[in-house]
PDB file of N, CA and C in Angstrom:
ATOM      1  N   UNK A   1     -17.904   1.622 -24.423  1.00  0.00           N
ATOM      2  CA  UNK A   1     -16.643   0.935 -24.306  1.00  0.00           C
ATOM      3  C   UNK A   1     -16.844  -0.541 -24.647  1.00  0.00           C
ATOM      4  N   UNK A   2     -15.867  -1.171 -25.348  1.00  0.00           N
ATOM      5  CA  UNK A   2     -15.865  -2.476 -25.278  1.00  0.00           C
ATOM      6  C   UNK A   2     -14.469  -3.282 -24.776  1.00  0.00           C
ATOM      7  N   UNK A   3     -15.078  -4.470 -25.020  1.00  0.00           N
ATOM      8  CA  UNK A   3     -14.040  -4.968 -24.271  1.00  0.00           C
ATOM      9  C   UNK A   3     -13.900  -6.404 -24.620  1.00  0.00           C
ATOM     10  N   UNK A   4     -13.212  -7.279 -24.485  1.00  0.00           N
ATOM     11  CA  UNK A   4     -12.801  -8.894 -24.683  1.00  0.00           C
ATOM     12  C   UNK A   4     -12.739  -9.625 -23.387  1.00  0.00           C
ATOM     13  N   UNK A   5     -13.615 -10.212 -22.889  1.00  0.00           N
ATOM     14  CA  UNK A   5     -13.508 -10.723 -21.773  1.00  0.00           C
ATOM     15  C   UNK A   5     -12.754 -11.352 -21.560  1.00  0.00           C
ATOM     16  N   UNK A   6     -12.243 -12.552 -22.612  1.00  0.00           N
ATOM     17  CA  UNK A   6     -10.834 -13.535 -22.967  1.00  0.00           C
ATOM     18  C   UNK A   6      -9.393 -12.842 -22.582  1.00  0.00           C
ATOM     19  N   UNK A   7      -9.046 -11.413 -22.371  1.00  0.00           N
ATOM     20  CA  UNK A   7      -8.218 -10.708 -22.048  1.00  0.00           C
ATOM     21  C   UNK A   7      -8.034 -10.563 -20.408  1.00  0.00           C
ATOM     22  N   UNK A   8      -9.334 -10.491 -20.555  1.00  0.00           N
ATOM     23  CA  UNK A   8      -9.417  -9.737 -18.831  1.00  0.00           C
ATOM     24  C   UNK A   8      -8.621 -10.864 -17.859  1.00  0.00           C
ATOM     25  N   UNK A   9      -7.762  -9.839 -16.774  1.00  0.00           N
ATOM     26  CA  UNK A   9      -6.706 -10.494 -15.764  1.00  0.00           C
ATOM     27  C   UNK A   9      -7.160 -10.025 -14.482  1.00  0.00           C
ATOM     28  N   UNK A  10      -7.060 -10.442 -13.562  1.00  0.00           N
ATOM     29  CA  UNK A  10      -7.740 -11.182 -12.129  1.00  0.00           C
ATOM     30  C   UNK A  10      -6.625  -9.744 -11.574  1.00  0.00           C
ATOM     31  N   UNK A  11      -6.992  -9.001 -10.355  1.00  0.00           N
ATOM     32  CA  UNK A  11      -6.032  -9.016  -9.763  1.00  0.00           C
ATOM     33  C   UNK A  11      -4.579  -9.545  -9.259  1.00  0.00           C
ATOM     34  N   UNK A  12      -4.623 -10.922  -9.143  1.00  0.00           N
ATOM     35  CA  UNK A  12      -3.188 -11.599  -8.611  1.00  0.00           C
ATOM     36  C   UNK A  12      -2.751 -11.487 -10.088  1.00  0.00           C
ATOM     37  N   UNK A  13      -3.225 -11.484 -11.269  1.00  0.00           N
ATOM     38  CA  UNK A  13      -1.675 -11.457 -12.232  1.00  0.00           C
ATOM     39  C   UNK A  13      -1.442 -10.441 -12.368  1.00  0.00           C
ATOM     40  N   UNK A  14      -2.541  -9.112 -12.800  1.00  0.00           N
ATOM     41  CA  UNK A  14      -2.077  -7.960 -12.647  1.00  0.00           C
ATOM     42  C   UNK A  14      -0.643  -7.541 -11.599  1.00  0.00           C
ATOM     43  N   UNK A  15      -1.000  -8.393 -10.341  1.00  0.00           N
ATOM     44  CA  UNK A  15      -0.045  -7.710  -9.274  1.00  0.00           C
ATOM     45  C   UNK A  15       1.381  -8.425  -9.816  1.00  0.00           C
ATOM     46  N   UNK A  16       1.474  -9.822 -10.373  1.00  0.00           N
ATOM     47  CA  UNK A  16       2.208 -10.248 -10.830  1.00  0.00           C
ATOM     48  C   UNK A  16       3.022  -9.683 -12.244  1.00  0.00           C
ATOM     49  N   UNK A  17       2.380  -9.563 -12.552  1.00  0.00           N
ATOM     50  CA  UNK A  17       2.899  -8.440 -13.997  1.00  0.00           C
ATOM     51  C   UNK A  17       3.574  -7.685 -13.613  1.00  0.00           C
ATOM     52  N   UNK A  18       2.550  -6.525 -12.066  1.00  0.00           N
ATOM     53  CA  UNK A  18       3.775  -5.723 -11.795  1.00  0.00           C
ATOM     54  C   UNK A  18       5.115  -6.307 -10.817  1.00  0.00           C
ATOM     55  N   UNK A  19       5.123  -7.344 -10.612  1.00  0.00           N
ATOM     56  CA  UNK A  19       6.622  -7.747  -9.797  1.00  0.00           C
ATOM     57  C   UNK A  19       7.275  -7.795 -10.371  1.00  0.00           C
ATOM     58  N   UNK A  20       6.968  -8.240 -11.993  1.00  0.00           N
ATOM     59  CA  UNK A  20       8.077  -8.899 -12.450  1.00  0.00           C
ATOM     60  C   UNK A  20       8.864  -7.716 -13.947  1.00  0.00           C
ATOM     61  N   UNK A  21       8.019  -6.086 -13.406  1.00  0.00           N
ATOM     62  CA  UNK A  21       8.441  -5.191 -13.729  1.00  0.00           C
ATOM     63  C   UNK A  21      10.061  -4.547 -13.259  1.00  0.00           C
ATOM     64  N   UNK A  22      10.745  -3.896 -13.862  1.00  0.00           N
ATOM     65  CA  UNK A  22      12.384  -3.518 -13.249  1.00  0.00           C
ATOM     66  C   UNK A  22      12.340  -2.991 -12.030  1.00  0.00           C
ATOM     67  N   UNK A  23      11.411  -2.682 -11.783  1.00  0.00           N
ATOM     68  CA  UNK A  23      10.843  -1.393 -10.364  1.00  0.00           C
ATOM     69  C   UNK A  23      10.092  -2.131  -9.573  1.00  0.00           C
ATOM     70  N   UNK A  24       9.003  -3.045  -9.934  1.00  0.00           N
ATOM     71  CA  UNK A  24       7.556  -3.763  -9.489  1.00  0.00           C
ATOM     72  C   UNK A  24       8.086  -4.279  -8.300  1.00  0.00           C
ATOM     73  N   UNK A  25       8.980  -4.899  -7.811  1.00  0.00           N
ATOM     74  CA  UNK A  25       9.070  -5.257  -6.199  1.00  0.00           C
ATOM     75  C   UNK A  25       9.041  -3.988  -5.617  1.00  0.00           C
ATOM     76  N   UNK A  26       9.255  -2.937  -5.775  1.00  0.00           N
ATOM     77  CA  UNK A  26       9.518  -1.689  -4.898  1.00  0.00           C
ATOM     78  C   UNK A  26       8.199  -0.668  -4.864  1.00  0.00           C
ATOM     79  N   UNK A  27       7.898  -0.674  -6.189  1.00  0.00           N
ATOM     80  CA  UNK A  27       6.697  -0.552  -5.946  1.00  0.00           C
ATOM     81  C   UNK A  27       5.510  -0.869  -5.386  1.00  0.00           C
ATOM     82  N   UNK A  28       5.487  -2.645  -4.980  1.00  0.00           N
ATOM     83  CA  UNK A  28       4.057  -3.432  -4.517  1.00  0.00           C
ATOM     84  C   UNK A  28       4.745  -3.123  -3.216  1.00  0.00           C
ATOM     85  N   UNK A  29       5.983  -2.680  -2.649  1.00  0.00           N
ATOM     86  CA  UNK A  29       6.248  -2.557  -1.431  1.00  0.00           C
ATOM     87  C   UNK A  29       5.946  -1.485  -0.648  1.00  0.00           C
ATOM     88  N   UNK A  30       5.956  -0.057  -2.291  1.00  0.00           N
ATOM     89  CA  UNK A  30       5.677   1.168  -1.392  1.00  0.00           C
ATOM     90  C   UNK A  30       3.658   1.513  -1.249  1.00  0.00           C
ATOM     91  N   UNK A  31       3.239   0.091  -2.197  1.00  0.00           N
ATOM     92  CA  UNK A  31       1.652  -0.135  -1.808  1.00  0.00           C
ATOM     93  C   UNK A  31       1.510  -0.244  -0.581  1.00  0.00           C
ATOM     94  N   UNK A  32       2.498  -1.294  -0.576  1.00  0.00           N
ATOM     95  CA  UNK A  32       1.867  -1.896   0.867  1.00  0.00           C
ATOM     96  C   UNK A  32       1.785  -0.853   1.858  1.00  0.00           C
ATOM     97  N   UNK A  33       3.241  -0.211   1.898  1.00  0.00           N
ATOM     98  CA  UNK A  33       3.231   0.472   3.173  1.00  0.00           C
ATOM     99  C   UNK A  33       2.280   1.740   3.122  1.00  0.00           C
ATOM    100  N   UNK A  34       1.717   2.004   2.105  1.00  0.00           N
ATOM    101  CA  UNK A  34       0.833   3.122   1.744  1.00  0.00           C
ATOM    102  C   UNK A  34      -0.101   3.067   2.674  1.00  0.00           C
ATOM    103  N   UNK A  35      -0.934   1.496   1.809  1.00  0.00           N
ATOM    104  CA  UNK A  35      -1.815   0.775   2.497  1.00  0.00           C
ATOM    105  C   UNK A  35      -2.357   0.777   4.134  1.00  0.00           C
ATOM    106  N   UNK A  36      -1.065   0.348   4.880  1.00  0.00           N
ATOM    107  CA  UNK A  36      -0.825   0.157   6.079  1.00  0.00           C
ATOM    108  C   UNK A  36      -0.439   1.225   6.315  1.00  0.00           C
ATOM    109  N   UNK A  37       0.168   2.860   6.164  1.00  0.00           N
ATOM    110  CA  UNK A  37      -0.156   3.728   6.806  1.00  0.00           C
ATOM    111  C   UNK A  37      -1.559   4.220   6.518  1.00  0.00           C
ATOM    112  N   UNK A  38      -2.326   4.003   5.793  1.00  0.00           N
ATOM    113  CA  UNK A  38      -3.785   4.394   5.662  1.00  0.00           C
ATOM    114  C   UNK A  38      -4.720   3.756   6.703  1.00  0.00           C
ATOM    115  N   UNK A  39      -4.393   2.322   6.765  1.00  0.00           N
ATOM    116  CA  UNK A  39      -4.940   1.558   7.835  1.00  0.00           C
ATOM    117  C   UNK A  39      -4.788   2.220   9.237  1.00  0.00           C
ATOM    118  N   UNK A  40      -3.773   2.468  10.124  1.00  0.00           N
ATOM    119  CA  UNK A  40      -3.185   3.162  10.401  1.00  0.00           C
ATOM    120  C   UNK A  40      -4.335   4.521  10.886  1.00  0.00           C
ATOM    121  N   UNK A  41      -4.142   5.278   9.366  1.00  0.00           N
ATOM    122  CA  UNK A  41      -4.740   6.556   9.963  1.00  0.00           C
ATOM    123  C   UNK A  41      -6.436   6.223  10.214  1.00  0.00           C
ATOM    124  N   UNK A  42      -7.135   5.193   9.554  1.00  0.00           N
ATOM    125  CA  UNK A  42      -8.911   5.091  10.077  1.00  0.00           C
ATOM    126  C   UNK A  42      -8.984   4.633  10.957  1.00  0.00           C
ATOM    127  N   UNK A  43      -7.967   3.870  11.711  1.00  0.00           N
ATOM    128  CA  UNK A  43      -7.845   3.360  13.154  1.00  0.00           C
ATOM    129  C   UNK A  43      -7.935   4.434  14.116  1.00  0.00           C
ATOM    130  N   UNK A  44      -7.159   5.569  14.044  1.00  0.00           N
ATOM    131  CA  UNK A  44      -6.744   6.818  14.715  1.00  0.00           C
ATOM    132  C   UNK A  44      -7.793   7.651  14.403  1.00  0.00           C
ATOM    133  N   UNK A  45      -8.221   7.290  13.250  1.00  0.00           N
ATOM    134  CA  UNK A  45      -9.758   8.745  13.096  1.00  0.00           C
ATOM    135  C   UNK A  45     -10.538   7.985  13.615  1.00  0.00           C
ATOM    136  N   UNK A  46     -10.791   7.044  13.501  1.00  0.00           N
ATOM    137  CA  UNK A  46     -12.221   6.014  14.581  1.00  0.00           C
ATOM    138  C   UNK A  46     -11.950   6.360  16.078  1.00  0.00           C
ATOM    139  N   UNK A  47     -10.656   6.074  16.529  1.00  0.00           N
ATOM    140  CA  UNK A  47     -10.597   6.106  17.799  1.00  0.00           C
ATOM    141  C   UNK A  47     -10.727   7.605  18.820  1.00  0.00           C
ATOM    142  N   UNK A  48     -10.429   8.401  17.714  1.00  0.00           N
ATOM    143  CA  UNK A  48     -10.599   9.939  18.379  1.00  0.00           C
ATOM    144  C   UNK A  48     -11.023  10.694  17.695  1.00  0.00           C
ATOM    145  N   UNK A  49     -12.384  10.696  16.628  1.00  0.00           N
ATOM    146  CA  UNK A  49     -13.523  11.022  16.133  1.00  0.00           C
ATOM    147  C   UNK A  49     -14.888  11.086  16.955  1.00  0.00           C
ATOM    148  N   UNK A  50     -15.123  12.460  17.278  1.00  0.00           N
ATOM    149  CA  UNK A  50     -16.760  12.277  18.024  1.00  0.00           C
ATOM    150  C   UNK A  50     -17.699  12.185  17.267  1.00  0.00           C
ATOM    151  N   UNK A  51     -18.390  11.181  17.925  1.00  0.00           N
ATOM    152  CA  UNK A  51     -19.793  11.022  17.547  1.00  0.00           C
ATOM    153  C   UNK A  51     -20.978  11.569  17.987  1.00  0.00           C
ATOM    154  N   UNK A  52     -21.758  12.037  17.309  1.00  0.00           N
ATOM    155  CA  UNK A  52     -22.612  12.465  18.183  1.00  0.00           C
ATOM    156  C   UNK A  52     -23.818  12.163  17.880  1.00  0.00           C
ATOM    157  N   UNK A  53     -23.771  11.351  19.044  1.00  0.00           N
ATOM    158  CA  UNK A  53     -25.258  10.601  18.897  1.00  0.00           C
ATOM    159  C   UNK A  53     -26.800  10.781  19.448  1.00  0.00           C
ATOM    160  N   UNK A  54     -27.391  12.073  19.889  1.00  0.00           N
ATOM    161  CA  UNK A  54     -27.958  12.929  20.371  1.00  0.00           C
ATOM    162  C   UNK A  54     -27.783  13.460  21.532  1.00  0.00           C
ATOM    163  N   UNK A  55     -28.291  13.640  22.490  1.00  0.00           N
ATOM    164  CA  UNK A  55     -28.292  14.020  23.382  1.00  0.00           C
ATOM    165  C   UNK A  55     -29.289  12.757  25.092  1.00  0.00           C
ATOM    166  N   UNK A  56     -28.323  12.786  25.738  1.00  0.00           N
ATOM    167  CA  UNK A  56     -28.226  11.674  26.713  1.00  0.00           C
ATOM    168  C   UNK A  56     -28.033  11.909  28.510  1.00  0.00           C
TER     169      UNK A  56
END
C-alpha cells in the first residue's frame, strides 16, 4: 500500500468532515451514545464477572 503523508487527516478533522456531512451531527451523536452504552456494559461485566484467582 502506499500512501501520501501530505494527505493524511488527524482524527478531529476527520470527525469534522463528518459534522459537516447532511446526516454527520446525528451520526457523531449515535457514536457517542454507542460509545457510552459500551462503556456502560465493561463497567457491568467488571463489576459482576468472576475471577478466579486460585484457591484461598
Amino acid at each position: 500500500m502506499t500512501f501520501d503523508p501530505n494527505k493524511t487527516i488527524g482524527l478531529d478533522e476527520a470527525l469534522s468532515k463528518l459534522a459537516q456531512q447532511p446526516f454527520g451531527q446525528w451520526l457523531l451523536g449515535l457514536k457517542a451514545f454507542g460509545l457510552t452504552l459500551y462503556g456502560v456494559f465493561e463497567i457491568m461485566k467488571g463489576k459482576y464477572q468472576h475471577m478466579g484467582l486460585g484457591d484461598y
